[in-house]
Protein backbone atom coordinates (compact mmCIF):
# COMPACT_ATOMS: atom_id res chain seq x y z
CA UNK A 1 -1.48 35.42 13.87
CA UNK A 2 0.38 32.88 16.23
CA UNK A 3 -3.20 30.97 16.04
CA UNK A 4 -3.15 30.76 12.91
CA UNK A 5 0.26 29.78 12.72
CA UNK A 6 -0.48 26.64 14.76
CA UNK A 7 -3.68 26.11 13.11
CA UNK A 8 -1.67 25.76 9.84
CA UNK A 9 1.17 23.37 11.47
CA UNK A 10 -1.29 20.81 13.25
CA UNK A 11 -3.31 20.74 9.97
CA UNK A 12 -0.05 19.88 8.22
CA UNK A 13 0.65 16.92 10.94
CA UNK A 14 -3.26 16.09 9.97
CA UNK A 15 -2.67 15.56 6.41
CA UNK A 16 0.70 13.47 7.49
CA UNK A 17 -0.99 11.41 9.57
CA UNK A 18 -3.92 10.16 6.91
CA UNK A 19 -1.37 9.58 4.29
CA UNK A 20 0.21 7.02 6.77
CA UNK A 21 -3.22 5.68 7.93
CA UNK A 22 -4.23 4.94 4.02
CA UNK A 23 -1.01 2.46 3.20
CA UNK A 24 -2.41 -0.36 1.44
CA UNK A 25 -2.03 -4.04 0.29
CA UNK A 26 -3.44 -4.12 -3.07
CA UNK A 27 -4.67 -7.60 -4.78
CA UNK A 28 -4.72 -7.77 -8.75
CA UNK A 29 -7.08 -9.66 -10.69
CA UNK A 30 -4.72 -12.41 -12.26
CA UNK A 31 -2.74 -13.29 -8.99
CA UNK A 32 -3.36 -15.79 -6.71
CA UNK A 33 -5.89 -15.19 -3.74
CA UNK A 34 -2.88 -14.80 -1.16
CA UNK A 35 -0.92 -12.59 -3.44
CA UNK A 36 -0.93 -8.73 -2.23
CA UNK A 37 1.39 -6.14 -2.87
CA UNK A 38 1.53 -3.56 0.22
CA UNK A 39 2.64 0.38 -0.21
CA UNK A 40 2.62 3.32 1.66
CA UNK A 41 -0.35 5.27 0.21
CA UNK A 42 -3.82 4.83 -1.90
CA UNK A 43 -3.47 7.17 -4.15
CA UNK A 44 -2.92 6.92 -8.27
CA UNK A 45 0.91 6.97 -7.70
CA UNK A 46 0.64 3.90 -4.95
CA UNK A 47 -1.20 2.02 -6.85
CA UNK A 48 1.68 2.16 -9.77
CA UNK A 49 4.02 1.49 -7.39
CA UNK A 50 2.12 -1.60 -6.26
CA UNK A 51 1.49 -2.79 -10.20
CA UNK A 52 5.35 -2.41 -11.03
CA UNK A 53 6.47 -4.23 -8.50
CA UNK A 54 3.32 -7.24 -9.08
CA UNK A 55 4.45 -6.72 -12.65
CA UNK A 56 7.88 -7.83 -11.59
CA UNK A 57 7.05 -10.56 -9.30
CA UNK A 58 4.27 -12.33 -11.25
CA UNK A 59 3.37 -12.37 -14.67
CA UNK A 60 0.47 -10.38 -16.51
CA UNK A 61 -0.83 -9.23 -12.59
CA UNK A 62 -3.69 -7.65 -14.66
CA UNK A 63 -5.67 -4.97 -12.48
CA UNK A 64 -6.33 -3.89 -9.01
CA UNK A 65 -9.10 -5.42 -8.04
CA UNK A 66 -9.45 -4.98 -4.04
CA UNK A 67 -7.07 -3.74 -1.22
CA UNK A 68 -6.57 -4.64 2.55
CA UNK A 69 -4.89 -3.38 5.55
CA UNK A 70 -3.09 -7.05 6.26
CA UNK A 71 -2.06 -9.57 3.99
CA UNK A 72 -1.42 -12.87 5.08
CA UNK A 73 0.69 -15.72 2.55
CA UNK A 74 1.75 -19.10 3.70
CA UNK A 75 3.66 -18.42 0.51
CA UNK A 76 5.58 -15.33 1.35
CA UNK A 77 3.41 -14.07 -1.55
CA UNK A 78 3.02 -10.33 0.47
CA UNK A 79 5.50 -7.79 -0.96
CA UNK A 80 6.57 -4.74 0.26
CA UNK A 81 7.05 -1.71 -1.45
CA UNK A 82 10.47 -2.99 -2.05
CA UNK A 83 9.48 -6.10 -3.86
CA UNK A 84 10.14 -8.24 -0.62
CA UNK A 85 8.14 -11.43 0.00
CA UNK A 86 7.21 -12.43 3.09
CA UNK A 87 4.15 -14.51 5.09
CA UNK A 88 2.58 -11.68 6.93
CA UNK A 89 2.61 -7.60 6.77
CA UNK A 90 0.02 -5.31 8.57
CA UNK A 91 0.18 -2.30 7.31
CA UNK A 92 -0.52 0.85 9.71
């Protein structure tokens, strides 16, 4: 039982771990080619996240059309998943 137990608990870290490791900077079809918009996750609900705040940044962002691990903007066209511009973010 007390395997099992920590079987269950380092699977747990596991799934943790790779929802970190997928954060993503997602590019949209109708934004400029340094314009990415970088959230924790890849899943339906991070991508949302990512087109509401494109949505509120640039006009008609239209859809996502590729993603990225870094994004790099000598326009401080990156945003975080608080709507924050900035030149460079590397996401883990």
């Amino acid at each position: 039982m007390r395997l099992f137990k920590s079987a269950l608990v380092m699977l747990s870290m596991g799934a943790m771990l790779s929802t970190t490791l997928q954060a993503k900077c997602f590019h949209f079809s109708r934004t400029s080619s340094d314009t990415y918009i970088c959230v924790a996750g890849n899943d339906s609900n991070a991508r949302k996240k990512a087109k509401q705040i494109c949505d509120s940044k640039v006009a008609g962002c239209g859809s996502i059309v590729g993603d990225s691990n870094v994004c790099y903007s000598n326009k401080g066209n990156c945003y975080d998943a608080n709507g924050n511009g900035s030149k460079k973010i590397k996401m883990n």
